[in-house]
Protein backbone atom coordinates (compact mmCIF):
# COMPACT_ATOMS: atom_id res chain seq x y z
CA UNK A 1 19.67 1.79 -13.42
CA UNK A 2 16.70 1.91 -10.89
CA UNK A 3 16.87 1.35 -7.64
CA UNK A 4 13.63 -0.65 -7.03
CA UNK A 5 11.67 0.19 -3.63
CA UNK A 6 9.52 -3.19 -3.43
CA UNK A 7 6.22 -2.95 -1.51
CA UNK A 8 7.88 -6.24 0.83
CA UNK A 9 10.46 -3.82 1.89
CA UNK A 10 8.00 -2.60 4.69
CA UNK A 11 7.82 -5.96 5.65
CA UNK A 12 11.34 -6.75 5.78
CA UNK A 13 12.04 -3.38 7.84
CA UNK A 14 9.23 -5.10 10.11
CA UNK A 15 10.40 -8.46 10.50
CA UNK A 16 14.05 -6.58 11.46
CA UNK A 17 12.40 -4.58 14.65
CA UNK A 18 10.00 -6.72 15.44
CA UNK A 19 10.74 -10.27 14.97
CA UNK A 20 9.93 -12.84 12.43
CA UNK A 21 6.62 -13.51 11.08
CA UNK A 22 4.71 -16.22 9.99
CA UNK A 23 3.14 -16.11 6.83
CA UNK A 24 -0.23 -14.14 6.91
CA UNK A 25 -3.29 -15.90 5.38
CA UNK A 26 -6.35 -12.95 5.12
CA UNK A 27 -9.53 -13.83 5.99
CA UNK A 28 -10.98 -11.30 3.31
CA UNK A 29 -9.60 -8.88 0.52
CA UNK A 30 -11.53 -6.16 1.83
CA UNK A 31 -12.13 -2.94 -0.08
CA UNK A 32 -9.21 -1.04 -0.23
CA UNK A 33 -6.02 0.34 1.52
CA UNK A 34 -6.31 3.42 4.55
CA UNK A 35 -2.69 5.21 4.49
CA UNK A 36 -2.51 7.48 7.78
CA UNK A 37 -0.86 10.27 8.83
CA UNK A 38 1.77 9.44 11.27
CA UNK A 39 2.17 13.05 12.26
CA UNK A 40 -1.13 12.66 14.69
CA UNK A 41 -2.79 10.08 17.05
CA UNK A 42 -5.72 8.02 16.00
CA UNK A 43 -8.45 7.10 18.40
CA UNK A 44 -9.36 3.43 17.43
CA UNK A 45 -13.48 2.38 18.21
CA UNK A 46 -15.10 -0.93 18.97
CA UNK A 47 -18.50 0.68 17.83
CA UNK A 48 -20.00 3.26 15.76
CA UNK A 49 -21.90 4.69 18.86
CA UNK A 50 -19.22 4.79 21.09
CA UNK A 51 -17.66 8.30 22.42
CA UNK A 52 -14.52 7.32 24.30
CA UNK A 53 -12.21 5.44 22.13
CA UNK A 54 -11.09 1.51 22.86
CA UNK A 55 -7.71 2.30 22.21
CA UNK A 56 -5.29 5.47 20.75
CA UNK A 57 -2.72 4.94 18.69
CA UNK A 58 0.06 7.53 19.22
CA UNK A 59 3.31 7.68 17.23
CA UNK A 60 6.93 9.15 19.23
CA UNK A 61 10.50 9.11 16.99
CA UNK A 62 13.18 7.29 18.92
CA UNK A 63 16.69 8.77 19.56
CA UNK A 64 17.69 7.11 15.99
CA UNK A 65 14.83 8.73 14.39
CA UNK A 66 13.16 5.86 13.87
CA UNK A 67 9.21 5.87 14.72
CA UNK A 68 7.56 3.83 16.86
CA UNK A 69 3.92 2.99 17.20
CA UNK A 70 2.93 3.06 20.95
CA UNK A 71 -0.80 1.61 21.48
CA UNK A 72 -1.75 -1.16 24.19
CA UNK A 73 -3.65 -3.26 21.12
CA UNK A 74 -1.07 -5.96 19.25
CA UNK A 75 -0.49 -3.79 16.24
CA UNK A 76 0.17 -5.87 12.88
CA UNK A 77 -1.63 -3.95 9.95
CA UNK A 78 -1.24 -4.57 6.41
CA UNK A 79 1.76 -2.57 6.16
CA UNK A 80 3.64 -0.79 9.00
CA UNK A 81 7.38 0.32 9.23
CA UNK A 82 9.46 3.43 11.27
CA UNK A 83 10.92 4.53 8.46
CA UNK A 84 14.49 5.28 8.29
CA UNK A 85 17.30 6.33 11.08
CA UNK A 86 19.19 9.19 11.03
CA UNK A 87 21.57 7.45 9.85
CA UNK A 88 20.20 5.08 7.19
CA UNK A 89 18.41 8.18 5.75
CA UNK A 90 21.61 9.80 5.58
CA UNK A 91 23.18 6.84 3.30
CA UNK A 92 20.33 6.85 1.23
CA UNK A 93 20.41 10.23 0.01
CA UNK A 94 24.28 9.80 -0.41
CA UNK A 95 23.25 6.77 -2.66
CA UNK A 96 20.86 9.69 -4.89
CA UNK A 97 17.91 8.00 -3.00
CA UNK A 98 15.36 9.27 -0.15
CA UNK A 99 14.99 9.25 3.11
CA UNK A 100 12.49 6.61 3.88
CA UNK A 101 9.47 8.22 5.99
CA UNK A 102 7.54 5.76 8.13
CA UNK A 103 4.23 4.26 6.81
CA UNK A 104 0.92 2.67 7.69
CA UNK A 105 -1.26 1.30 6.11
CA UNK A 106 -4.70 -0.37 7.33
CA UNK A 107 -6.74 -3.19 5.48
CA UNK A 108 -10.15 -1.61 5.08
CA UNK A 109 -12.90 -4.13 5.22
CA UNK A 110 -15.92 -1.39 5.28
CA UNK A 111 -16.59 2.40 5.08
CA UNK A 112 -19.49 4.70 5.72
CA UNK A 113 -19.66 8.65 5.81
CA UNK A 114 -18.25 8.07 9.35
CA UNK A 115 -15.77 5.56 9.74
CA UNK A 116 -13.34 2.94 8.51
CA UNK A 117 -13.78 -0.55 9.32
CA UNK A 118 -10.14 -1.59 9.30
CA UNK A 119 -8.45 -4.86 10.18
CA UNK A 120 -5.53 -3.58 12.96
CA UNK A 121 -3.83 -7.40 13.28
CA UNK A 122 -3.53 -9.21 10.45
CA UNK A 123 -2.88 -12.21 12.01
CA UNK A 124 -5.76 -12.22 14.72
CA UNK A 125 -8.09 -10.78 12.79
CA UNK A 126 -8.78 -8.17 14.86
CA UNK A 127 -10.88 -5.42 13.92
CA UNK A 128 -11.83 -1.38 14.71
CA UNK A 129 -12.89 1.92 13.41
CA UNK A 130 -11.14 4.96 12.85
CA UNK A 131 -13.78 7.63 12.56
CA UNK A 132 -13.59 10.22 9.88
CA UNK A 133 -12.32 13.90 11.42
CA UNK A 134 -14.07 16.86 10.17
CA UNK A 135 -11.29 19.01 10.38
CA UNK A 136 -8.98 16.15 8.04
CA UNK A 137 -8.83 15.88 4.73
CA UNK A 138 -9.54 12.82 2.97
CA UNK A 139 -7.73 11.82 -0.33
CA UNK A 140 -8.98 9.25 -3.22
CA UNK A 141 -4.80 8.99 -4.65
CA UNK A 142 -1.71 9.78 -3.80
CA UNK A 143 -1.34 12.18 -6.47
CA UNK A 144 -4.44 14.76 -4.59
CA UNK A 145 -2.07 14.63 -1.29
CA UNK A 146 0.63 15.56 -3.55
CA UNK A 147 -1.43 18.40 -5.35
CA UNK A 148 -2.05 19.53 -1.76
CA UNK A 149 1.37 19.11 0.31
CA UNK A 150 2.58 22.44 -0.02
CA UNK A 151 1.59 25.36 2.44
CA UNK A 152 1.44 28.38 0.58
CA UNK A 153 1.75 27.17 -3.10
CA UNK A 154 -0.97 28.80 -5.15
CA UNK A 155 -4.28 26.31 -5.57
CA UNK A 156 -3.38 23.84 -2.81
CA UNK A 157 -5.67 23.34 -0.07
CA UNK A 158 -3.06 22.08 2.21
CA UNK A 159 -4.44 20.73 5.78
CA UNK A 160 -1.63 18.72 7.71
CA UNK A 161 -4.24 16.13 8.82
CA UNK A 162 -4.46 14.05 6.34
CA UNK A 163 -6.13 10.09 5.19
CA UNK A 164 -5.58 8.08 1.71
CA UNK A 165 -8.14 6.03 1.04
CA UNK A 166 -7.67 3.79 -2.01
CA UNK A 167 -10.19 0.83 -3.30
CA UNK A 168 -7.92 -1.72 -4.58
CA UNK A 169 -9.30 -0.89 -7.82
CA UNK A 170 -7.58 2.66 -7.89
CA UNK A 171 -4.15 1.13 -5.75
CA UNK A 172 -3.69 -0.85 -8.36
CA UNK A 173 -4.01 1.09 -11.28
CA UNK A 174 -1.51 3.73 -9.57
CA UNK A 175 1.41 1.30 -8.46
CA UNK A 176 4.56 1.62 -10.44
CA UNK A 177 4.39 -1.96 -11.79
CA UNK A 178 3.11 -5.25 -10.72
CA UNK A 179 4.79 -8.41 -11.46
CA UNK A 180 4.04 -12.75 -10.84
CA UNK A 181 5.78 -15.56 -11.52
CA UNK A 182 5.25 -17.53 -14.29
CA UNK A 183 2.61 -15.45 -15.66
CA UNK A 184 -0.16 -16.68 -18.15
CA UNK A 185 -2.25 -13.96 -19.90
CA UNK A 186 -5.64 -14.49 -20.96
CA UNK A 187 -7.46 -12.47 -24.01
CA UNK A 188 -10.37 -11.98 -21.05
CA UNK A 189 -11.25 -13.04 -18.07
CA UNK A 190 -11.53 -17.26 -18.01
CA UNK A 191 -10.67 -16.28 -21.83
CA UNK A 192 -7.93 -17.87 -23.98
CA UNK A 193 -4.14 -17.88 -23.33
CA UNK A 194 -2.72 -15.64 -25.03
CA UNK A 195 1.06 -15.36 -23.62
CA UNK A 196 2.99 -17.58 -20.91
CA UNK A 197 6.25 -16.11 -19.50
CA UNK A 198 7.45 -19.78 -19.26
CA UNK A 199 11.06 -18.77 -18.66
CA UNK A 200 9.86 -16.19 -16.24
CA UNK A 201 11.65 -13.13 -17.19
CA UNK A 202 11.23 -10.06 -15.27
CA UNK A 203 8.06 -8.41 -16.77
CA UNK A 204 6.88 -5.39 -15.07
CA UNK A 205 3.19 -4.55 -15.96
CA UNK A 206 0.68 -2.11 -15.45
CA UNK A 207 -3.15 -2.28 -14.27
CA UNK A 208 -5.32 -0.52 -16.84
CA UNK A 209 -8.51 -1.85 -15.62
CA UNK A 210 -9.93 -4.42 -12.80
CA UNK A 211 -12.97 -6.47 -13.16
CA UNK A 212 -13.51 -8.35 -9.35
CA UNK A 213 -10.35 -11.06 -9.12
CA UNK A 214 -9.16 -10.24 -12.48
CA UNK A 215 -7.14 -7.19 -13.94
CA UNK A 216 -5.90 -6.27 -17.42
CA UNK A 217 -2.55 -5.64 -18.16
CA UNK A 218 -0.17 -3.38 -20.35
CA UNK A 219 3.31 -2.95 -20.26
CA UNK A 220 4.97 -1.05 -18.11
CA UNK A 221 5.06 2.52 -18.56
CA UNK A 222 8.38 3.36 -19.44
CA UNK A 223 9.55 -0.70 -19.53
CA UNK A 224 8.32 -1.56 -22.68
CA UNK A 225 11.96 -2.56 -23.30
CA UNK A 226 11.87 -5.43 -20.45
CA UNK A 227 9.07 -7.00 -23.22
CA UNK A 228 9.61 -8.75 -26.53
CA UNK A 229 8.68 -6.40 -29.23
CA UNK A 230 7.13 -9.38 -31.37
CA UNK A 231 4.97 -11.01 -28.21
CA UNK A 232 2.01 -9.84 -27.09
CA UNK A 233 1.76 -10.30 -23.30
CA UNK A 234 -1.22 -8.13 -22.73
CA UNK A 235 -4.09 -9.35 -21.72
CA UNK A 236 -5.70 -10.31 -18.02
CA UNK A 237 -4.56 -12.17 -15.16
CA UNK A 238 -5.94 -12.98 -11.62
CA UNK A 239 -4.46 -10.15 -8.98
CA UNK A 240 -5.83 -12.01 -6.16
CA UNK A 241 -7.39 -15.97 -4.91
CA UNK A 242 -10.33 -15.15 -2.74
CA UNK A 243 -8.49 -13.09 -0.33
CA UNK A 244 -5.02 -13.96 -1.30
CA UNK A 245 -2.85 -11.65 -3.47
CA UNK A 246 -1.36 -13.87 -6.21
CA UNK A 247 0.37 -10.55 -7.89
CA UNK A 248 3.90 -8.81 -6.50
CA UNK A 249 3.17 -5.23 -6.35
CA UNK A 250 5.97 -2.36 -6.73
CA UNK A 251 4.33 0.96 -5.39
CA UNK A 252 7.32 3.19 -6.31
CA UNK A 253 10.61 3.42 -7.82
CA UNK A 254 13.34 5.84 -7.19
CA UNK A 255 16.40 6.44 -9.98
């Protein structure tokens, strides 16, 4: 059976250590998803120009081994969470799972060779830059981190300082599944219905391709089973309402 990792577990984690939170409403989708490396500090910018940073985000693991995010800004990204404890990671692994690492993750709203324009409080809208290091290594997956995690493994250009950046386009076509509620499935964008999950079974999909608020659909890799073998629910759906999500996104699973 899988043990499902949901992408609101972050947020759950979050709403645990730092108190409950009212639902967010985005002022914009942005362009993609920034995944940092917790390992160093980040210098956050007002402006392009400037040369001493507004703020610096630094990261220190508690007794627990929990990590905390120490900066003097009100720091409510997209997705942030410490990660396991010592002990939590211990029960996980006894369970056949993984020791949860922490994560962040920034809203990106614009890029250049430079810098990411990325929203740091969801709520308030607040937004800096994190300028691009020359001596980092910037990643288009998840999978070219991965190709490049190990030290001394033959081929891998490994560099400890290390940025994800993913265009929602590319995020979505790498999650594990995405799922909504009483799906509809159109032949093509503002196209014909061509399957309603009416009794809304679980239905884990796949993106195969995105075309601006609309994606296509495919079953799940691996899942096929979870589908009716005499239905075809493939098709395209809306992943998002102007800057709304309208999908529930699974990033990983572990068995």
């Amino acid at each position: 059976m899988f043990k499902y990792l949901v992408i609101l577990l972050p947020i759950v984690l979050c709403m645990i250590q730092c108190g409950a939170r009212h639902p967010i409403q985005p002022k914009a989708i942005g362009i993609g998803l920034l995944t940092v490396n917790t390992n160093f500090e980040i210098p956050l910018y007002k402006q392009e120009m400037d040369g001493v940073p507004f703020d610096v985000l630094r990261f220190k693991t508690n007794k627990s081994g929990v990590m905390k995010f120490v900066c003097d800004i009100k720091l409510k990204p997209y997705r942030m969470t410490g990660g396991d404890s010592f002990a939590e990671g211990e029960r996980n692994i006894n369970m056949g799972l993984i020791r949860f690492a922490p994560e962040l993750k920034f809203r990106v709203i614009d890029t250049t060779v430079t810098s990411f324009k990325v929203v740091t409080n969801e709520e308030t809208w607040e937004v800096l830059l994190i300028k691009r290091d020359a001596t980092a290594a910037y990643y288009s997956t998840e999978r070219a981190l991965s190709d490049n995690s190990c030290s001394n493994c033959p081929g891998s250009k490994y560099n400890p300082r290390w940025y994800i950046y993913e265009t929602w386009e590319r995020y979505l076509k790498r999650v594990e599944f995405i799922t909504r509620e009483n799906v509809v499935v159109y032949d093509q964008p503002n196209g014909k219905v061509v399957f309603e999950n009416k009794e809304n079974v679980f239905l884990p999909f796949r993106v195969i391709e995105s075309k601006g608020e609309w994606i296509r659909l495919a079953k799940g890799f691996g899942r096929e089973s979870e589908f009716d073998s005499l239905i075809n629910a493939e098709g395209w759906i809306k992943w998002r309402e102007g800057p709304v999500l309208s999908i529930d996104i699974t990033e990983h699973t572990y068995e």
